[in-house]
C-alpha atoms as a PDB file:
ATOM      1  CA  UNK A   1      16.713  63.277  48.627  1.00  0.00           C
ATOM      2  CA  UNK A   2      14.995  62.456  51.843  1.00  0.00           C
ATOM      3  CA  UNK A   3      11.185  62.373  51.531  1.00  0.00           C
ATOM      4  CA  UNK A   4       9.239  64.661  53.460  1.00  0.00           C
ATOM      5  CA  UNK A   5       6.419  62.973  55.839  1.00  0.00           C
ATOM      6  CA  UNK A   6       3.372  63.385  53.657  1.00  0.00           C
ATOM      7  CA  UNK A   7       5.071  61.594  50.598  1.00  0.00           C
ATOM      8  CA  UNK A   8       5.766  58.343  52.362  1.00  0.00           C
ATOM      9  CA  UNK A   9       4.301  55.029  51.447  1.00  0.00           C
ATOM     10  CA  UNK A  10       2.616  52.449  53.620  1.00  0.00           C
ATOM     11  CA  UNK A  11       3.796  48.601  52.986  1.00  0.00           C
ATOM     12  CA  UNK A  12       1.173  46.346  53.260  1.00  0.00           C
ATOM     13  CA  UNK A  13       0.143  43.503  54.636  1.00  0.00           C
ATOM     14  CA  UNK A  14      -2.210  40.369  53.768  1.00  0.00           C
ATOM     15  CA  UNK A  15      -2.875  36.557  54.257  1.00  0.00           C
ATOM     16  CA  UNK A  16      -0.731  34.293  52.730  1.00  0.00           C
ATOM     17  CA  UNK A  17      -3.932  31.712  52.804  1.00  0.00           C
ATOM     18  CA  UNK A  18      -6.385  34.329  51.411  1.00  0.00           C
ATOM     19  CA  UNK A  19      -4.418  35.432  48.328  1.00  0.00           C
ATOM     20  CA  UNK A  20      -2.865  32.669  47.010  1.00  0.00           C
ATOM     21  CA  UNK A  21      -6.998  30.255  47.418  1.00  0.00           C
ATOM     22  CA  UNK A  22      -8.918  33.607  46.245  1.00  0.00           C
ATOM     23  CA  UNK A  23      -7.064  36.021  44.389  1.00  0.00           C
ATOM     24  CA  UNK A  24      -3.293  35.009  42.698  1.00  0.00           C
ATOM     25  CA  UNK A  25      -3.484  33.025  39.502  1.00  0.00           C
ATOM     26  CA  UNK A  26      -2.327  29.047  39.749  1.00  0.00           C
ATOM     27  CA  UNK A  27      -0.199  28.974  36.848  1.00  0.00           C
ATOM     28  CA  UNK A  28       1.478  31.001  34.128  1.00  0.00           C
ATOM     29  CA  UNK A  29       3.853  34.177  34.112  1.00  0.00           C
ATOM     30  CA  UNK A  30       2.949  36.680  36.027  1.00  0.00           C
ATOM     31  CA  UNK A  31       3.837  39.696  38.039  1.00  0.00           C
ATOM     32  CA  UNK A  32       2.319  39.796  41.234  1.00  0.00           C
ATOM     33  CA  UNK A  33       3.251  43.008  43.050  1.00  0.00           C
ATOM     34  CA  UNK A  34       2.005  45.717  45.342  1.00  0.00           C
ATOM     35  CA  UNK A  35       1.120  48.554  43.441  1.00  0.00           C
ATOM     36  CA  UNK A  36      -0.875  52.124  43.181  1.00  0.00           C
ATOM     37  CA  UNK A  37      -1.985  54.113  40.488  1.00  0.00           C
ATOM     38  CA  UNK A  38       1.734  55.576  40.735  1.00  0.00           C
ATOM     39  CA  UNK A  39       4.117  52.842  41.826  1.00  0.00           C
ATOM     40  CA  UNK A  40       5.145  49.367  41.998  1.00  0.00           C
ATOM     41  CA  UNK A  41       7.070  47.920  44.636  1.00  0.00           C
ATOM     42  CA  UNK A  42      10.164  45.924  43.773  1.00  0.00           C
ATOM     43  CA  UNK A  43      12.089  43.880  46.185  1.00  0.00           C
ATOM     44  CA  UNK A  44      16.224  43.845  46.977  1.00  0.00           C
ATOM     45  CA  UNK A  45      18.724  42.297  49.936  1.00  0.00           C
ATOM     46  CA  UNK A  46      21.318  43.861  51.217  1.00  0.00           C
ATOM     47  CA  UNK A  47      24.109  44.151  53.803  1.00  0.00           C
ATOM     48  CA  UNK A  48      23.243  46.478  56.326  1.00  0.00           C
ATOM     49  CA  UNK A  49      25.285  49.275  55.432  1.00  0.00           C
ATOM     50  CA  UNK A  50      23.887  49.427  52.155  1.00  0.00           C
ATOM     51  CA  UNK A  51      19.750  49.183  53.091  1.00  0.00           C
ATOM     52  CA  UNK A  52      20.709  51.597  55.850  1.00  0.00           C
ATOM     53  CA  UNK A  53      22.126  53.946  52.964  1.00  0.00           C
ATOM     54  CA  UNK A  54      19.661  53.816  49.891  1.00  0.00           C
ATOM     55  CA  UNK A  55      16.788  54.078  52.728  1.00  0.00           C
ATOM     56  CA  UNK A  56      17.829  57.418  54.441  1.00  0.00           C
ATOM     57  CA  UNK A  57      19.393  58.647  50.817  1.00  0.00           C
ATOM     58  CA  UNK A  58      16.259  57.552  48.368  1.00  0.00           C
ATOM     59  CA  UNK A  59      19.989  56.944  46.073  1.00  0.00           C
ATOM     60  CA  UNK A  60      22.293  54.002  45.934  1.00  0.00           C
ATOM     61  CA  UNK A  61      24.886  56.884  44.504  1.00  0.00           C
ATOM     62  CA  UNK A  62      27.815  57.838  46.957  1.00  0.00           C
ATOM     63  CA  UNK A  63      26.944  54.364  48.907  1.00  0.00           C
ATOM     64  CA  UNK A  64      30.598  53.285  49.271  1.00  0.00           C
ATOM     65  CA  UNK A  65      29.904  49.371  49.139  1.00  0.00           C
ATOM     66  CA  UNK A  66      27.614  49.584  46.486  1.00  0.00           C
ATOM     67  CA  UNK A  67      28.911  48.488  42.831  1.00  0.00           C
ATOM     68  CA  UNK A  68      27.066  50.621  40.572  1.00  0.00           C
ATOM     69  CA  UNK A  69      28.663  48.140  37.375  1.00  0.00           C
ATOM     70  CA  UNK A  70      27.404  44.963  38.919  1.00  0.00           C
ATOM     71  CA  UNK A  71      24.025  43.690  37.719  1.00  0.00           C
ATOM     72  CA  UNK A  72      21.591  44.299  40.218  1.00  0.00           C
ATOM     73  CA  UNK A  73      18.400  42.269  40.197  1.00  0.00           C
ATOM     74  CA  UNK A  74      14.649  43.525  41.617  1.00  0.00           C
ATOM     75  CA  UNK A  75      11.596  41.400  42.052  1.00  0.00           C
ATOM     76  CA  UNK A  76       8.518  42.507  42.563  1.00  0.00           C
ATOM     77  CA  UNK A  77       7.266  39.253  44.171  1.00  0.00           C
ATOM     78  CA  UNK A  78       7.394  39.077  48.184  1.00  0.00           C
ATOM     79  CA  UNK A  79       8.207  35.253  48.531  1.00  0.00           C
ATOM     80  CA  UNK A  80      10.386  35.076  45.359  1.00  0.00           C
ATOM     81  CA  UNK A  81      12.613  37.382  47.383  1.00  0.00           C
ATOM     82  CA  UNK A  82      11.952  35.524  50.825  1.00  0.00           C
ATOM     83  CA  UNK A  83      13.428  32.441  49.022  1.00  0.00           C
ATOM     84  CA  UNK A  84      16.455  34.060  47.161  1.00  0.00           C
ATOM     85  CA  UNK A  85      17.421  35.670  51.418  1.00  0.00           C
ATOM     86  CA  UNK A  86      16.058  32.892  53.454  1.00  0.00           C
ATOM     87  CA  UNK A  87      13.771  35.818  55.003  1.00  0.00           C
ATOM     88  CA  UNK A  88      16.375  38.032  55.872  1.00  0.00           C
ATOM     89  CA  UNK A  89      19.233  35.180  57.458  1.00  0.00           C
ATOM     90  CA  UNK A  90      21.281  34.595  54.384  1.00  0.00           C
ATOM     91  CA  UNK A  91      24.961  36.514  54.722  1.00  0.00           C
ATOM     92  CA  UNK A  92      25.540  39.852  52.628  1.00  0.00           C
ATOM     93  CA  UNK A  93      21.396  39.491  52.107  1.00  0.00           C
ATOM     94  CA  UNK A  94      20.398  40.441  55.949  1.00  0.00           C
ATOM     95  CA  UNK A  95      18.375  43.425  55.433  1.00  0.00           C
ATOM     96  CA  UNK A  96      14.923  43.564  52.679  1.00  0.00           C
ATOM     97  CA  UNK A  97      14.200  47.248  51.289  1.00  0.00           C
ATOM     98  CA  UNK A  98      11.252  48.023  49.562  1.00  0.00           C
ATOM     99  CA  UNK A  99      11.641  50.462  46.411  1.00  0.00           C
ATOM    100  CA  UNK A 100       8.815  52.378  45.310  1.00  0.00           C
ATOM    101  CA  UNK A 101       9.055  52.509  41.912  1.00  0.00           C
ATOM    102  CA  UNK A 102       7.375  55.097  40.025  1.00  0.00           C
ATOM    103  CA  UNK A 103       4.782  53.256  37.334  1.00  0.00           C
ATOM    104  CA  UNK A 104       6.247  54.472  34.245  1.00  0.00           C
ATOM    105  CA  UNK A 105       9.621  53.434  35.036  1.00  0.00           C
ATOM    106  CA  UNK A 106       9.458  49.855  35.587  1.00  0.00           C
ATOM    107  CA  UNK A 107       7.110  49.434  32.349  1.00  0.00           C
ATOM    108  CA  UNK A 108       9.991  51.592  31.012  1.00  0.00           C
ATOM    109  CA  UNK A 109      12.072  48.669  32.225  1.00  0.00           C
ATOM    110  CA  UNK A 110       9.820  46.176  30.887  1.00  0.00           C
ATOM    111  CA  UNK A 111       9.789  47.448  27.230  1.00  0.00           C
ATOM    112  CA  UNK A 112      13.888  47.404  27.519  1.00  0.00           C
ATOM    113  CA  UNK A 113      13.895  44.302  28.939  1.00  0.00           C
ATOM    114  CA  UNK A 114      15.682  41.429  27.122  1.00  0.00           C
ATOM    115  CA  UNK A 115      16.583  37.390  27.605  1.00  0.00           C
ATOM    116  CA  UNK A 116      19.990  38.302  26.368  1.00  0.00           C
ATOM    117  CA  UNK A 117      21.922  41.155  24.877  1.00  0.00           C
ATOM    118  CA  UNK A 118      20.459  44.556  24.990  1.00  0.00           C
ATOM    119  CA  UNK A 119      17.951  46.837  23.698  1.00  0.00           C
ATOM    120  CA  UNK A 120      18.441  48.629  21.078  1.00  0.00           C
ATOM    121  CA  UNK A 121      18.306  52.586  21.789  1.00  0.00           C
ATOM    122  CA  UNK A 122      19.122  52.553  25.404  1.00  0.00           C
ATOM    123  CA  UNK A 123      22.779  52.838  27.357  1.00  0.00           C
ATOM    124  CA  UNK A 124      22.671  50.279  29.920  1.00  0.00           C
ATOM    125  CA  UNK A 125      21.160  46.188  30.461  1.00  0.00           C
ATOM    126  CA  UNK A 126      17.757  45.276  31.929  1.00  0.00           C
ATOM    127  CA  UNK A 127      17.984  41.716  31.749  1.00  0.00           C
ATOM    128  CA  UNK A 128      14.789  39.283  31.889  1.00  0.00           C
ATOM    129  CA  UNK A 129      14.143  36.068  33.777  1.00  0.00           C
ATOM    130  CA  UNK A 130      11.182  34.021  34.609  1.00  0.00           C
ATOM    131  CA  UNK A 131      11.658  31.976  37.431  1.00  0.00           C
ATOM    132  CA  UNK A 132       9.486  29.179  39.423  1.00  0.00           C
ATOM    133  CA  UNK A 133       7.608  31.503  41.686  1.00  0.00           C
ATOM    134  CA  UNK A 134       7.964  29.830  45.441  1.00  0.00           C
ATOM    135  CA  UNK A 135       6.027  28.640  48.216  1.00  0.00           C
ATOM    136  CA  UNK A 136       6.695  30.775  52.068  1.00  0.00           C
ATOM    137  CA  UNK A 137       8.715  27.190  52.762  1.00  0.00           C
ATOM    138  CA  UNK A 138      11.212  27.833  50.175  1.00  0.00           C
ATOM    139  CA  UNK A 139       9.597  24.833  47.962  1.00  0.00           C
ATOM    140  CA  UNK A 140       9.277  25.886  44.144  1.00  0.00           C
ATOM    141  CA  UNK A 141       5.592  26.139  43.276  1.00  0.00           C
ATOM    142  CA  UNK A 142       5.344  23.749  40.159  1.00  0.00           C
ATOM    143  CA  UNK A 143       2.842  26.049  37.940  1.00  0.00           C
ATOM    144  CA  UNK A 144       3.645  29.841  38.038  1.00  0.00           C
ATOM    145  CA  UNK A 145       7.127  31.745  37.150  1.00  0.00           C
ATOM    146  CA  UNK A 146       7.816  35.104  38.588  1.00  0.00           C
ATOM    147  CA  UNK A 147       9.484  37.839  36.852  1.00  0.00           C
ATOM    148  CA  UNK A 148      12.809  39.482  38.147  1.00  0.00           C
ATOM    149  CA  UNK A 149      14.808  42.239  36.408  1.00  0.00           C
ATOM    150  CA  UNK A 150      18.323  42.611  36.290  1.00  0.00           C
ATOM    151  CA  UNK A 151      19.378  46.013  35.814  1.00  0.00           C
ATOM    152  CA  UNK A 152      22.969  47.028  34.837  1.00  0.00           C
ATOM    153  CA  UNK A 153      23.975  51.286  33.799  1.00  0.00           C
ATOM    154  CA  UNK A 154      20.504  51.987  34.333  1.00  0.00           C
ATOM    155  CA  UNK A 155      21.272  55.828  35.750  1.00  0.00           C
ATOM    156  CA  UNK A 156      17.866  56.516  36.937  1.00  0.00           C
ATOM    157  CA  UNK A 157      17.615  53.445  39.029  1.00  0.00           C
ATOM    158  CA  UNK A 158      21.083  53.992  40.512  1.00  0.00           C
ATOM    159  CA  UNK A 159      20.618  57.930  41.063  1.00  0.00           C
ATOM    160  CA  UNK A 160      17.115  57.553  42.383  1.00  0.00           C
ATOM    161  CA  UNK A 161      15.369  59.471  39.848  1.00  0.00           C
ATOM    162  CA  UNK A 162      12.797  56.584  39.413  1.00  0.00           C
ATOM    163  CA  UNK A 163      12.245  56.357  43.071  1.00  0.00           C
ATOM    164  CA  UNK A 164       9.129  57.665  44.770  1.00  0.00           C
ATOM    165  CA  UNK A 165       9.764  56.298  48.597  1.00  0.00           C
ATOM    166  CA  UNK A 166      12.444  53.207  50.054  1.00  0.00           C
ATOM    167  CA  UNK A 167      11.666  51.662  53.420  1.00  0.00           C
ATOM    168  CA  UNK A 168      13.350  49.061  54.961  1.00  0.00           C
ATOM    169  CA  UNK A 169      10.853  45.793  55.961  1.00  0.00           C
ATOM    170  CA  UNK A 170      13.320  43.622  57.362  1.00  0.00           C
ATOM    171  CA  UNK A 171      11.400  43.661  60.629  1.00  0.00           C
ATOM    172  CA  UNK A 172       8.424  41.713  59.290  1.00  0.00           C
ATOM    173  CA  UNK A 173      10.192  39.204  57.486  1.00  0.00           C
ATOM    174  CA  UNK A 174      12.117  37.996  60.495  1.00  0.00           C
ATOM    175  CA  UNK A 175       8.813  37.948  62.218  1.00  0.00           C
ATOM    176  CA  UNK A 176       6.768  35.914  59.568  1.00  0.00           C
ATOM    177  CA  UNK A 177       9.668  34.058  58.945  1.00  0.00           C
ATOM    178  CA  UNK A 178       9.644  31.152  61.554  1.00  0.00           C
ATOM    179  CA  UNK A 179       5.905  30.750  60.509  1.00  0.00           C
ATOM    180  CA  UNK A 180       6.436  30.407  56.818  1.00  0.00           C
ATOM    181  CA  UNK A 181       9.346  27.032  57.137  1.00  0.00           C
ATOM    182  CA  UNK A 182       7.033  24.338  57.722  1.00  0.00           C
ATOM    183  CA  UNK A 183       8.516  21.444  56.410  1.00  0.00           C
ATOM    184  CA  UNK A 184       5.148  21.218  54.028  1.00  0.00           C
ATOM    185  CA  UNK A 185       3.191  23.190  51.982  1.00  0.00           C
ATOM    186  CA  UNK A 186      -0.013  22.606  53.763  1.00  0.00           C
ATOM    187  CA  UNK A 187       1.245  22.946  56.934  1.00  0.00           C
ATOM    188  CA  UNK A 188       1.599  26.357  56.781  1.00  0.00           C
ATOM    189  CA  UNK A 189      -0.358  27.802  59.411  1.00  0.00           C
ATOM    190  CA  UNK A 190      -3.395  30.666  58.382  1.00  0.00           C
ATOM    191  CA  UNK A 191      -2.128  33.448  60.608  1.00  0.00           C
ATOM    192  CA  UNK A 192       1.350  33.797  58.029  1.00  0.00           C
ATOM    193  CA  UNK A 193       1.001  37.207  56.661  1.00  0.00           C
ATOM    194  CA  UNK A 194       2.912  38.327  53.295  1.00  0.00           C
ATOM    195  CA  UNK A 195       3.036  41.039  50.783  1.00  0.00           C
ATOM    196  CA  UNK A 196      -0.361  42.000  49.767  1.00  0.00           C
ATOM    197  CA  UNK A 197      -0.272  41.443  45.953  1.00  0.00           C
ATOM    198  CA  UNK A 198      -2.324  41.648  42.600  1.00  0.00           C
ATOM    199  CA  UNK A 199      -1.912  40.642  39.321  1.00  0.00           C
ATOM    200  CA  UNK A 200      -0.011  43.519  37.192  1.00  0.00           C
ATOM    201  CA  UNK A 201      -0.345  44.184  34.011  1.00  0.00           C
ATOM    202  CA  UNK A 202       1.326  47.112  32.349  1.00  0.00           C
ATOM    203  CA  UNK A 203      -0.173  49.791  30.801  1.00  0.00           C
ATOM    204  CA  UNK A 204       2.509  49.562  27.807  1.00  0.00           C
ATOM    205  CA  UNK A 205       1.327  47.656  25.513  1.00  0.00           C
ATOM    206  CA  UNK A 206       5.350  47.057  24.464  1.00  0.00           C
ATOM    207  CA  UNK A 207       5.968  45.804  27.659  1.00  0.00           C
ATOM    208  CA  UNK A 208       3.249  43.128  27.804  1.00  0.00           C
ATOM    209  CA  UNK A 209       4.349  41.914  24.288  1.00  0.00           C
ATOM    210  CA  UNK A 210       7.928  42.101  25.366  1.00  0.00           C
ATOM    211  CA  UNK A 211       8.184  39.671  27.950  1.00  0.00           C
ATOM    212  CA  UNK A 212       5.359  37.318  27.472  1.00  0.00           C
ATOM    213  CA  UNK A 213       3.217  37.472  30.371  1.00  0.00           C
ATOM    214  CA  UNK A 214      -0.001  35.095  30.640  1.00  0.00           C
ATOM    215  CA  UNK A 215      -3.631  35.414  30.818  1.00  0.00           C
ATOM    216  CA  UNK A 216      -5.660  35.036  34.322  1.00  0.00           C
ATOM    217  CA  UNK A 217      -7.745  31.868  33.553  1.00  0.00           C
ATOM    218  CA  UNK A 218      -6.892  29.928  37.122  1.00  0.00           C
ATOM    219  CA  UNK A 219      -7.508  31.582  40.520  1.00  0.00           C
ATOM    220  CA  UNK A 220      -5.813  29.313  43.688  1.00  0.00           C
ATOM    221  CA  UNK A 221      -2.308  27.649  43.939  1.00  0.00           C
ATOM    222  CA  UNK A 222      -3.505  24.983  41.257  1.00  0.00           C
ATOM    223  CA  UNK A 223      -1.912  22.068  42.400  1.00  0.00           C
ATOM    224  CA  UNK A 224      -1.013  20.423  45.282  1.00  0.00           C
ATOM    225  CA  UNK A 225       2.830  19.721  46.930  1.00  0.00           C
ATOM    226  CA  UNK A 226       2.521  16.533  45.744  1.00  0.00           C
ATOM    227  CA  UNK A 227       0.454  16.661  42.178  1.00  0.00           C
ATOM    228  CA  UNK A 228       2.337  14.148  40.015  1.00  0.00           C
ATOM    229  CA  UNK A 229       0.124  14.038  36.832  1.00  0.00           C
ATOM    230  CA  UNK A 230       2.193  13.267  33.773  1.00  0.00           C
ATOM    231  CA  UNK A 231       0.718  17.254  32.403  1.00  0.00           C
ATOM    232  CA  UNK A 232       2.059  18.609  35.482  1.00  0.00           C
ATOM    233  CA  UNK A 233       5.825  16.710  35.284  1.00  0.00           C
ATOM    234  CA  UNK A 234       6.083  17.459  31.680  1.00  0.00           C
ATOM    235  CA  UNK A 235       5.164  21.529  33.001  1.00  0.00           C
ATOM    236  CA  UNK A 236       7.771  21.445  35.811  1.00  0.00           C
ATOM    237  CA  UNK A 237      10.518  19.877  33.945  1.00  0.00           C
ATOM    238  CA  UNK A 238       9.707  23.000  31.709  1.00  0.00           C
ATOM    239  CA  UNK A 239      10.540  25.563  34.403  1.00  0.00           C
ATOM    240  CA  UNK A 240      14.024  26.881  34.210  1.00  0.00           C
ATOM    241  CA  UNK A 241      15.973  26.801  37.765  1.00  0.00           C
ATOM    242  CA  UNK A 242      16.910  29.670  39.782  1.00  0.00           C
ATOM    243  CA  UNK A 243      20.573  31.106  37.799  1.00  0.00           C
ATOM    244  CA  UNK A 244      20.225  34.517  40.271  1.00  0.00           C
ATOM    245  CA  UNK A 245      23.657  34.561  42.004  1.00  0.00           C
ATOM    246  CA  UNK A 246      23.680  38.272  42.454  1.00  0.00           C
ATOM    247  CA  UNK A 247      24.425  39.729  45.708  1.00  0.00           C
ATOM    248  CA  UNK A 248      22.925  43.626  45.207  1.00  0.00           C
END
């Protein structure tokens, strides 16, 4: 299942500064990911015997450490997986693979997608959380949740099917790494570079519905590290904290 040259996708790159003053929404659920008119990138850590293997296979199927019955969780937001690997440091976690995930498939995975239990019609879990989204530091950002899936007997994710490229982007993360853990927010110098991400919005109509995604009506971080209105308290103490304990 190796991909031949010309099918290849290129990661890529923006500043951290630009997106989230100009172009990411300051509050609400969203999912910010890097997507074409084809795919969506979604995010996973592994040991390095795994990446090594779902990257030069385009299949986590005959990867001997790989437990195809353990819930598996992908994010399609850049620093919400930075925080859950501590950039690529944290043990079992040490390598970051991009998936290329064809378009139809993750809405597919959106429209299954459920708080608890399971959807009706389908064999196999795609479990739904919203989680704080995070600052490069690691900090929680007070305002906006980020979607992450956790998918369980999904054969088409396991086999590859849904794939349309994998490449392994460990290399930047180590490098943007030392930039992004200031010990403050605003500290955070202008030259860190991230993901380059948009706003996504499904074309499934289903999926939108089904997991309760906001409108874009604030552009910017909206808020500062340390806002401490009584609106904003009440909206933090509302944001769930981080349950992820998965290791695939």
């Amino acid at each position: 299942m190796n991909m031949s040259p010309q099918l290849r996708k290129q990661w890529k790159e923006e500043s951290y500064q630009v997106q989230a003053r100009n172009i990411w929404p300051g509050r609400g659920q969203h999912i910010l990911a890097q997507y074409d008119e084809d795919s969506v990138i979604v995010y996973q850590a592994f040991r390095p015997e795994i990446a090594k293997y779902v990257c030069e296979h385009k299949t986590f199927e005959g990867c001997p450490l790989y437990n195809p019955k353990r819930m598996t969780w992908i994010k399609t937001n850049f620093l919400w997986m930075m925080f859950r690997c501590a950039w690529a440091t944290r043990p079992n976690q040490e390598r970051v693979v991009a998936i290329w995930l064809k378009r139809a498939a993750f809405d597919r995975y959106l429209e299954w997608a459920c708080k608890k239990g399971s959807a009706r019609g389908i064999q196999g879990t795609v479990r739904l959380q919203w989680d704080p989204d995070h600052f490069p530091n690691g900090d929680c950002h007070p305002y906006r949740r980020a979607v992450q899936l956790g998918l369980r007997d999904i054969e088409t994710f396991r086999n590859g099917q849904d794939f349309l490229d994998v490449q392994d982007v460990t290399e930047f993360c180590h490098a943007q790494g030392p930039i992004a853990k200031a010990k403050r927010q605003k500290l955070i110098p202008d030259d860190l570079m991230v993901a380059s991400e948009r706003v996504y919005i499904p074309k499934s109509q289903i999926a939108c519905d089904s997991i309760e995604i906001s409108l874009i009506d604030e552009i910017g971080d909206g808020c500062s590290i340390n806002d401490t209105s009584e609106e904003h308290k009440e909206e933090d103490q509302a944001i769930p904290q981080d349950i992820d304990r998965s290791l695939n």
